[in-house]
N, C-alpha and C. Protein backbone atom coordinates (compact mmCIF):
# COMPACT_ATOMS: atom_id res chain seq x y z
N UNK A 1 -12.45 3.91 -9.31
CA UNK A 1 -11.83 2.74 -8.71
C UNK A 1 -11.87 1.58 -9.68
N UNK A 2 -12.93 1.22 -10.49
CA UNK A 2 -12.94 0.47 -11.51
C UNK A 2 -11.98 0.64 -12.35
N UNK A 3 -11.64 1.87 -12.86
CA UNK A 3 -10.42 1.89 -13.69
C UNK A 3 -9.37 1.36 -13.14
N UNK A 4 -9.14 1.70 -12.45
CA UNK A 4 -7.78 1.63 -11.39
C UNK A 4 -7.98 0.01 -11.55
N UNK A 5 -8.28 -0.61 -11.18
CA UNK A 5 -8.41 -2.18 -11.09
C UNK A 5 -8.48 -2.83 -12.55
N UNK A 6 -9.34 -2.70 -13.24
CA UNK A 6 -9.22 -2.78 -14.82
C UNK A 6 -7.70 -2.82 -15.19
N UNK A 7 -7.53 -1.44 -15.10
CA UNK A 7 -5.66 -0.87 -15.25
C UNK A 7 -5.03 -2.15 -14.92
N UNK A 8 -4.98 -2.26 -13.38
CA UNK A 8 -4.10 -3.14 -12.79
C UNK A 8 -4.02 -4.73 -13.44
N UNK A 9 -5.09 -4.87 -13.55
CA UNK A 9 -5.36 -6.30 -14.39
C UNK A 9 -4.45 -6.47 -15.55
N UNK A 10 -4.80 -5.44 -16.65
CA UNK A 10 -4.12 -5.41 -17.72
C UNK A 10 -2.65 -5.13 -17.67
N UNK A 11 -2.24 -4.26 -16.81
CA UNK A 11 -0.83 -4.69 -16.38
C UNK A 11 -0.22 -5.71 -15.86
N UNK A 12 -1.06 -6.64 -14.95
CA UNK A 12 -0.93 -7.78 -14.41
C UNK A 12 -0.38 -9.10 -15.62
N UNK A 13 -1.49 -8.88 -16.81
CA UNK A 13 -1.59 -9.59 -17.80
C UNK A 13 -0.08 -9.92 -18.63
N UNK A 14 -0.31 -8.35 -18.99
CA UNK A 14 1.20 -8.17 -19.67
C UNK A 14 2.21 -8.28 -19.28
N UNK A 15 2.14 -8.09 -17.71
CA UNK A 15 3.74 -8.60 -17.27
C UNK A 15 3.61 -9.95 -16.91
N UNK A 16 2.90 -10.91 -17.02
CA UNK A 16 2.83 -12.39 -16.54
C UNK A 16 3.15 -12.92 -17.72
N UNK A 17 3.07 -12.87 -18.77
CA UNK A 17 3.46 -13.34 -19.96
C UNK A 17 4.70 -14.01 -20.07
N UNK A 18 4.95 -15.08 -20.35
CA UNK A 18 5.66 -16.06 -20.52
C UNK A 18 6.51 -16.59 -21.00
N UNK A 19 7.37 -16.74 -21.54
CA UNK A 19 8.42 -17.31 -22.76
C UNK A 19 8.62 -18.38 -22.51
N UNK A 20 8.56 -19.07 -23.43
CA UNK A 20 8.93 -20.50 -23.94
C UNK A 20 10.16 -21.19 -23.03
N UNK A 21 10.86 -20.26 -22.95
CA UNK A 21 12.67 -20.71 -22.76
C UNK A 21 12.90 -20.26 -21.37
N UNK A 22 12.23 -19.85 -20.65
CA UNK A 22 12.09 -19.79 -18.86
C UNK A 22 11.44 -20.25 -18.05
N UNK A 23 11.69 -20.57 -17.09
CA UNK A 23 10.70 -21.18 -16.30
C UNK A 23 10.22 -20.56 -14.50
N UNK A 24 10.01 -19.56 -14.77
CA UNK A 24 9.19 -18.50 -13.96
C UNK A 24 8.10 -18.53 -14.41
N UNK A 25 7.05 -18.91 -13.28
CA UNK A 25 5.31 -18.79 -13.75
C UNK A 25 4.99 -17.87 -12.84
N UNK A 26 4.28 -17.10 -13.16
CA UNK A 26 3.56 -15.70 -11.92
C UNK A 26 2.13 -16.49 -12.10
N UNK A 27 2.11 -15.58 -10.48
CA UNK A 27 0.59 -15.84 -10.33
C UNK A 27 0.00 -14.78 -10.98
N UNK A 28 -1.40 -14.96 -10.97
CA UNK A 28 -2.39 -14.02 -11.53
C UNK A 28 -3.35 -13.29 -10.60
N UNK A 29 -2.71 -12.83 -9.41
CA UNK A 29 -2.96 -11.78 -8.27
C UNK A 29 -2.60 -10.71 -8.61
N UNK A 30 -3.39 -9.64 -7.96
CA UNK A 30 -2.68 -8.15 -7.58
C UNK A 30 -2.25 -8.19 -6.68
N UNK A 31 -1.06 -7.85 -6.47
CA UNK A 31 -0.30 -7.62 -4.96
C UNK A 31 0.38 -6.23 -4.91
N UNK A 32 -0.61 -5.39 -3.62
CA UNK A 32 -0.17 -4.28 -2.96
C UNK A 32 1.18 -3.89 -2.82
N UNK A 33 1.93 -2.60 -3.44
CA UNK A 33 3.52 -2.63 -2.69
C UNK A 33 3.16 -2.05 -1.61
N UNK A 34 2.44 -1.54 -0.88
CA UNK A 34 2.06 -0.52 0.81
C UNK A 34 1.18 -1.55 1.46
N UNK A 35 1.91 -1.66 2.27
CA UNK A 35 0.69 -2.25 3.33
C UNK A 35 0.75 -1.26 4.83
N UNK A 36 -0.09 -0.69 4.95
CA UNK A 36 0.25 0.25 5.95
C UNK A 36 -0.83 -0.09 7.25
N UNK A 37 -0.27 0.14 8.36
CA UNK A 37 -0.60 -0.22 9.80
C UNK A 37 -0.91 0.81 10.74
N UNK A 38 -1.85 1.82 11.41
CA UNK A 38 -2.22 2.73 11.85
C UNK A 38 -2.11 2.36 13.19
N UNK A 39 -1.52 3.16 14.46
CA UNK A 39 -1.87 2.53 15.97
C UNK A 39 -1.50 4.32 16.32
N UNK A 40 -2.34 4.02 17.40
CA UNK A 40 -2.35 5.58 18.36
C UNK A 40 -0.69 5.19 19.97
N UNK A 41 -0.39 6.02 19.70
CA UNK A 41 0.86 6.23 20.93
C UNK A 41 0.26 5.56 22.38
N UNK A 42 -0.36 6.04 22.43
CA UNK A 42 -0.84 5.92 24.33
C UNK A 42 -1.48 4.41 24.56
N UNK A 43 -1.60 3.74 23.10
CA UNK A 43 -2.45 2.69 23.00
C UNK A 43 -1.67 1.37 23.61
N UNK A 44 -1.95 0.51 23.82
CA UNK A 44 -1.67 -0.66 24.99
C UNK A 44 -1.70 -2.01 23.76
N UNK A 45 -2.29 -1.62 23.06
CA UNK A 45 -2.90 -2.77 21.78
C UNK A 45 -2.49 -2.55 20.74
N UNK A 46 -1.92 -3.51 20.27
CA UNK A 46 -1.37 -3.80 19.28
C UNK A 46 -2.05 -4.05 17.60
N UNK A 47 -3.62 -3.78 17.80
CA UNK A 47 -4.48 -3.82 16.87
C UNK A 47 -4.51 -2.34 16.41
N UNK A 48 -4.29 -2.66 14.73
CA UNK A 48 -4.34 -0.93 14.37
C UNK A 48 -5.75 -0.81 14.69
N UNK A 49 -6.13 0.78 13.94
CA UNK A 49 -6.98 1.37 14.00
C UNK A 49 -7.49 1.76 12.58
N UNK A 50 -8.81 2.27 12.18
CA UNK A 50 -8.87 2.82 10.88
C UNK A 50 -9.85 4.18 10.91
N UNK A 51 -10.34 4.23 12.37
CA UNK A 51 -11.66 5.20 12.56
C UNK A 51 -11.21 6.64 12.53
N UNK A 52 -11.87 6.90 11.38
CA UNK A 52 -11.32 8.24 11.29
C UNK A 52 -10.42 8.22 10.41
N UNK A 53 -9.66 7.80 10.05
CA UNK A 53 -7.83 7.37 9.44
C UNK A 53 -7.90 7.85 7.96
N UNK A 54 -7.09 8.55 7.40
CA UNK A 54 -6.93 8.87 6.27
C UNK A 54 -4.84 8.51 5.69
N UNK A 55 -4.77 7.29 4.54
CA UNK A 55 -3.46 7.23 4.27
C UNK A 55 -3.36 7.53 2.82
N UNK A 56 -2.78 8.14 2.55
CA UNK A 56 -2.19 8.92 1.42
C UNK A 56 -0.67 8.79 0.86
N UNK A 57 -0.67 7.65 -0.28
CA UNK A 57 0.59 7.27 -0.81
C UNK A 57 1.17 8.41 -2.07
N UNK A 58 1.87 8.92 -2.25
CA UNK A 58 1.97 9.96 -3.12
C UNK A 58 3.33 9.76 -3.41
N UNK A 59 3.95 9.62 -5.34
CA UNK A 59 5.12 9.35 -6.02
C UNK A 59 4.88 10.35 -7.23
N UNK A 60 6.15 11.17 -6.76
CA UNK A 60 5.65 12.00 -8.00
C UNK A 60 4.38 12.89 -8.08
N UNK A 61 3.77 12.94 -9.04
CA UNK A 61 2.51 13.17 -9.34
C UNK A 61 1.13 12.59 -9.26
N UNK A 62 1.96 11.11 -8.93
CA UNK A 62 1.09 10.00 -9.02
C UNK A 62 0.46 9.90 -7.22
N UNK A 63 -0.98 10.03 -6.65
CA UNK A 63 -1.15 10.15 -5.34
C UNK A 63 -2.28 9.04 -5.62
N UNK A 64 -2.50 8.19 -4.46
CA UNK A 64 -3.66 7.68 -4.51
C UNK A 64 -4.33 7.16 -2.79
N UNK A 65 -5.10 7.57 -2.27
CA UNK A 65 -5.62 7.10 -1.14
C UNK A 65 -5.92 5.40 -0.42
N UNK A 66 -5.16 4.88 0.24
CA UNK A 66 -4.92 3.57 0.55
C UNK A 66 -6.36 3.32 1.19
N UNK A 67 -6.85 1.68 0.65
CA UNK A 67 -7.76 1.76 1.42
C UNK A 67 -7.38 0.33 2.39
N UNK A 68 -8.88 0.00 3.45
CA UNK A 68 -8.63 -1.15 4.00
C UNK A 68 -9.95 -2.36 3.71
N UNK A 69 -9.66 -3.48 3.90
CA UNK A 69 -10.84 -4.44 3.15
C UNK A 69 -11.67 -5.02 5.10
N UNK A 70 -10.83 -4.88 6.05
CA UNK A 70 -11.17 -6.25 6.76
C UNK A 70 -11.06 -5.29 7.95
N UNK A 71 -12.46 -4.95 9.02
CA UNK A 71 -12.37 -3.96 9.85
C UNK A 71 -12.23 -4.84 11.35
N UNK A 72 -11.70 -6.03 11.03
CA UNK A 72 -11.02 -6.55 12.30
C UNK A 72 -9.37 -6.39 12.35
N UNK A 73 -9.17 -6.13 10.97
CA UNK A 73 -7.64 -5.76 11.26
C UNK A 73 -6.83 -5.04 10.29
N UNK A 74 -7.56 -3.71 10.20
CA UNK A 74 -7.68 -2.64 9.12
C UNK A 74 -6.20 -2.22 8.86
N UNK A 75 -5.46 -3.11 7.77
CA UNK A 75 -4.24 -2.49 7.28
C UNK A 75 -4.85 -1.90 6.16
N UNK A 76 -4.20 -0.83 5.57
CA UNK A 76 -4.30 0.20 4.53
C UNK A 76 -3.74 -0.39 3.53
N UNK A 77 -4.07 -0.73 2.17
CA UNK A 77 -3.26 -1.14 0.70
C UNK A 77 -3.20 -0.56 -0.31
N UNK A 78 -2.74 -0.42 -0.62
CA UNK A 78 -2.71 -0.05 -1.67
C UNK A 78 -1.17 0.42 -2.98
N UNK A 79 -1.01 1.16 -3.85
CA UNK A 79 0.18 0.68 -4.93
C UNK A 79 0.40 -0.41 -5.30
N UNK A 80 -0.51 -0.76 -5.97
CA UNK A 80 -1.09 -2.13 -6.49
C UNK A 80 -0.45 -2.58 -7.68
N UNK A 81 0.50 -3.26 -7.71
CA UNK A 81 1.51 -3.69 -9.03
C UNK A 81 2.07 -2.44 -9.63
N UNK A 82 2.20 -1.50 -8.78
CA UNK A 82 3.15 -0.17 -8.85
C UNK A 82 4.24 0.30 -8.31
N UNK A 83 5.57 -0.03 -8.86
CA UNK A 83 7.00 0.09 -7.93
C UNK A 83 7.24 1.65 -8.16
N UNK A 84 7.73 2.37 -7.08
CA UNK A 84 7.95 3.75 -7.04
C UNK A 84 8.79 3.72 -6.04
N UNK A 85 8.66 5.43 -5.62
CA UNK A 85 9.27 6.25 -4.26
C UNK A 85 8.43 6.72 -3.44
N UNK A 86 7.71 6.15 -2.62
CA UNK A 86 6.51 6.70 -1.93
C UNK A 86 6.42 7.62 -0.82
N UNK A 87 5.90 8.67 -0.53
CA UNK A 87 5.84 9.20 0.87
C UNK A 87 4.18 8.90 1.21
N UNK A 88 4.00 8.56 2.36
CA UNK A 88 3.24 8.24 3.27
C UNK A 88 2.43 9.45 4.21
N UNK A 89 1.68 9.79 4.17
CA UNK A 89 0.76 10.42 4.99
C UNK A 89 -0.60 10.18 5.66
N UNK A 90 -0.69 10.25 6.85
CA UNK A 90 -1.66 9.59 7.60
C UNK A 90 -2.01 10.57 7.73
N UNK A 91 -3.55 10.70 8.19
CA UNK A 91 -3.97 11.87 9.11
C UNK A 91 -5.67 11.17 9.89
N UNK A 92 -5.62 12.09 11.20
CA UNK A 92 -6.92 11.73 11.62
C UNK A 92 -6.84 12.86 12.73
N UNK A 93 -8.08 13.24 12.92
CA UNK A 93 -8.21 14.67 13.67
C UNK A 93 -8.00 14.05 14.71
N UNK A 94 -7.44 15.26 16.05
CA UNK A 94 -7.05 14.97 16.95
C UNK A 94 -5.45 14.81 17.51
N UNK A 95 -4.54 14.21 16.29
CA UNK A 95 -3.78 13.76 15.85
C UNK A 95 -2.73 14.62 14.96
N UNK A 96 -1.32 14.25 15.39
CA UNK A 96 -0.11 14.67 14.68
C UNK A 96 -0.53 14.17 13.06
N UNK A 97 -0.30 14.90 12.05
CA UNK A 97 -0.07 13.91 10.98
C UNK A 97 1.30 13.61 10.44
N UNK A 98 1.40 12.31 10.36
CA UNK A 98 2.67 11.45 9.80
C UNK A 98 3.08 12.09 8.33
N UNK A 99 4.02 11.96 8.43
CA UNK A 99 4.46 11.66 6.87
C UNK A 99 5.70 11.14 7.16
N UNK A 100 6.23 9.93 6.18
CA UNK A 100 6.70 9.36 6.21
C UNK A 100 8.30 9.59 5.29
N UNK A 101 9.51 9.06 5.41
CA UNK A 101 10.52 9.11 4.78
C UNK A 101 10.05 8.42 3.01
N UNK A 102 10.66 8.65 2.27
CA UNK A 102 10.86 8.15 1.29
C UNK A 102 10.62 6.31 1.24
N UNK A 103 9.76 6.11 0.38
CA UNK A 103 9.72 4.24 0.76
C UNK A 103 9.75 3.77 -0.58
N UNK A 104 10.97 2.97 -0.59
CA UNK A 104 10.77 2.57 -2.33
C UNK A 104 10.12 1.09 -2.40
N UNK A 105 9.30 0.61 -3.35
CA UNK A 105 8.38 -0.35 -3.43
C UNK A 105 9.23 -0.66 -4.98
N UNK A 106 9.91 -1.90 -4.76
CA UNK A 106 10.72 -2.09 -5.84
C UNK A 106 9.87 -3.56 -6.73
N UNK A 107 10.01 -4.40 -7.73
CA UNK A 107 9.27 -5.41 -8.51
C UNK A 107 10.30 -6.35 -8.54
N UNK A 108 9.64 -7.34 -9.01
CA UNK A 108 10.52 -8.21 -9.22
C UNK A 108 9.61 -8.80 -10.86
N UNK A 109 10.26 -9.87 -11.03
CA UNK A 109 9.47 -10.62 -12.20
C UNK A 109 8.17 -10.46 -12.66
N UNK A 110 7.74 -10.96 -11.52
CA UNK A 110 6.25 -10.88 -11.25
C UNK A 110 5.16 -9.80 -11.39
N UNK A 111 5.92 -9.49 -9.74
CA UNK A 111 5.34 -8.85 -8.89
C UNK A 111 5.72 -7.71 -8.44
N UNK A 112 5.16 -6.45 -7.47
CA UNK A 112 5.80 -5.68 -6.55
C UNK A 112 6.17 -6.42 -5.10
N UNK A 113 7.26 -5.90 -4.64
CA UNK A 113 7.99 -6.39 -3.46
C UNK A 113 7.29 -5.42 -2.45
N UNK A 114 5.81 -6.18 -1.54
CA UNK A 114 5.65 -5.32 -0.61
C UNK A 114 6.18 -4.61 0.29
N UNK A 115 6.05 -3.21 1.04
CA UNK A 115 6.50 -2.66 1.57
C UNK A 115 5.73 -2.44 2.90
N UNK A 116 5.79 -3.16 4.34
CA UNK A 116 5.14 -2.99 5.08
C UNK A 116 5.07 -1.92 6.46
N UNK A 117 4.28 -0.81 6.49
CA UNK A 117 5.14 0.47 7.04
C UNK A 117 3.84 0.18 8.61
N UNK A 118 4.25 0.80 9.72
CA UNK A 118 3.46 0.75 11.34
C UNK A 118 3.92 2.29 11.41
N UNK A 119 2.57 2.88 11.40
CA UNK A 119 2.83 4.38 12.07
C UNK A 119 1.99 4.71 13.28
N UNK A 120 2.72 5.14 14.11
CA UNK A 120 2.56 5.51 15.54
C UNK A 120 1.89 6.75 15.21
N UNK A 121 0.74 7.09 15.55
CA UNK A 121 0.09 8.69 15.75
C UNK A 121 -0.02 9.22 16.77
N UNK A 122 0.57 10.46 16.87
CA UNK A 122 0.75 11.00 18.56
C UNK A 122 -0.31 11.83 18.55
N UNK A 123 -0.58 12.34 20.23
CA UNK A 123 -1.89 13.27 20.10
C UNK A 123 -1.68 14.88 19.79
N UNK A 124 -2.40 15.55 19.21
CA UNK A 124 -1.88 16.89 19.20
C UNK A 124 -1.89 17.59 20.51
């Protein structure tokens, strides 16, 4: 995970870089292209879930497991200054597992253009 963040930094770096003759300033954040939202079908509440929860962003070859920071309102992040074609997979026992359509997480100047996905999990 340290790498991964290290990585991101130094990509961060190099693409914030500047020219003289424009006037676009980036910030010096990482910003997630997935922000992903977990809720069970039968549920009444509108607060995801994370117990149990497994999300899995996968482009290509490239796969990496989303995590969440804040267990009052556990969205999943992750593709971190990484624009791709993502498919989405949730899983948690008990439970259908998701996978998701194709999600492209496109950049801009800066940054990646988040992509914010809500998956409904039905019961098996």
């Amino acid at each position: 995970m340290k790498k991964v963040i290290i990585y991101l930094i130094f990509i961060l770096l190099i693409s914030c870089q500047n020219n003289d003759s424009d006037d676009i300033f980036c910030t010096t954040e990482v910003k997630a292209g997935l922000n992903v939202s977990v809720h069970l079908a039968e549920s009444s509440s509108s607060i995801p879930i994370s117990d149990g929860v497994t999300v899995v962003a996968t482009d290509g070859n490239y796969s990496e497991t989303l995590q969440f920071f804040d267990p009052q309102n556990p969205i999943f992040y992750g593709a971190y200054e990484r624009a791709g074609t993502y498919t989405i997979r949730v899983t948690k026992a008990g439970r259908q597992t998701y996978v998701s359509q194709p999600i492209v997480v496109t950049e801009d100047i800066c940054h990646v253009i988040a992509q914010s996905v809500r998956v409904i999990l039905l019961p098996n």
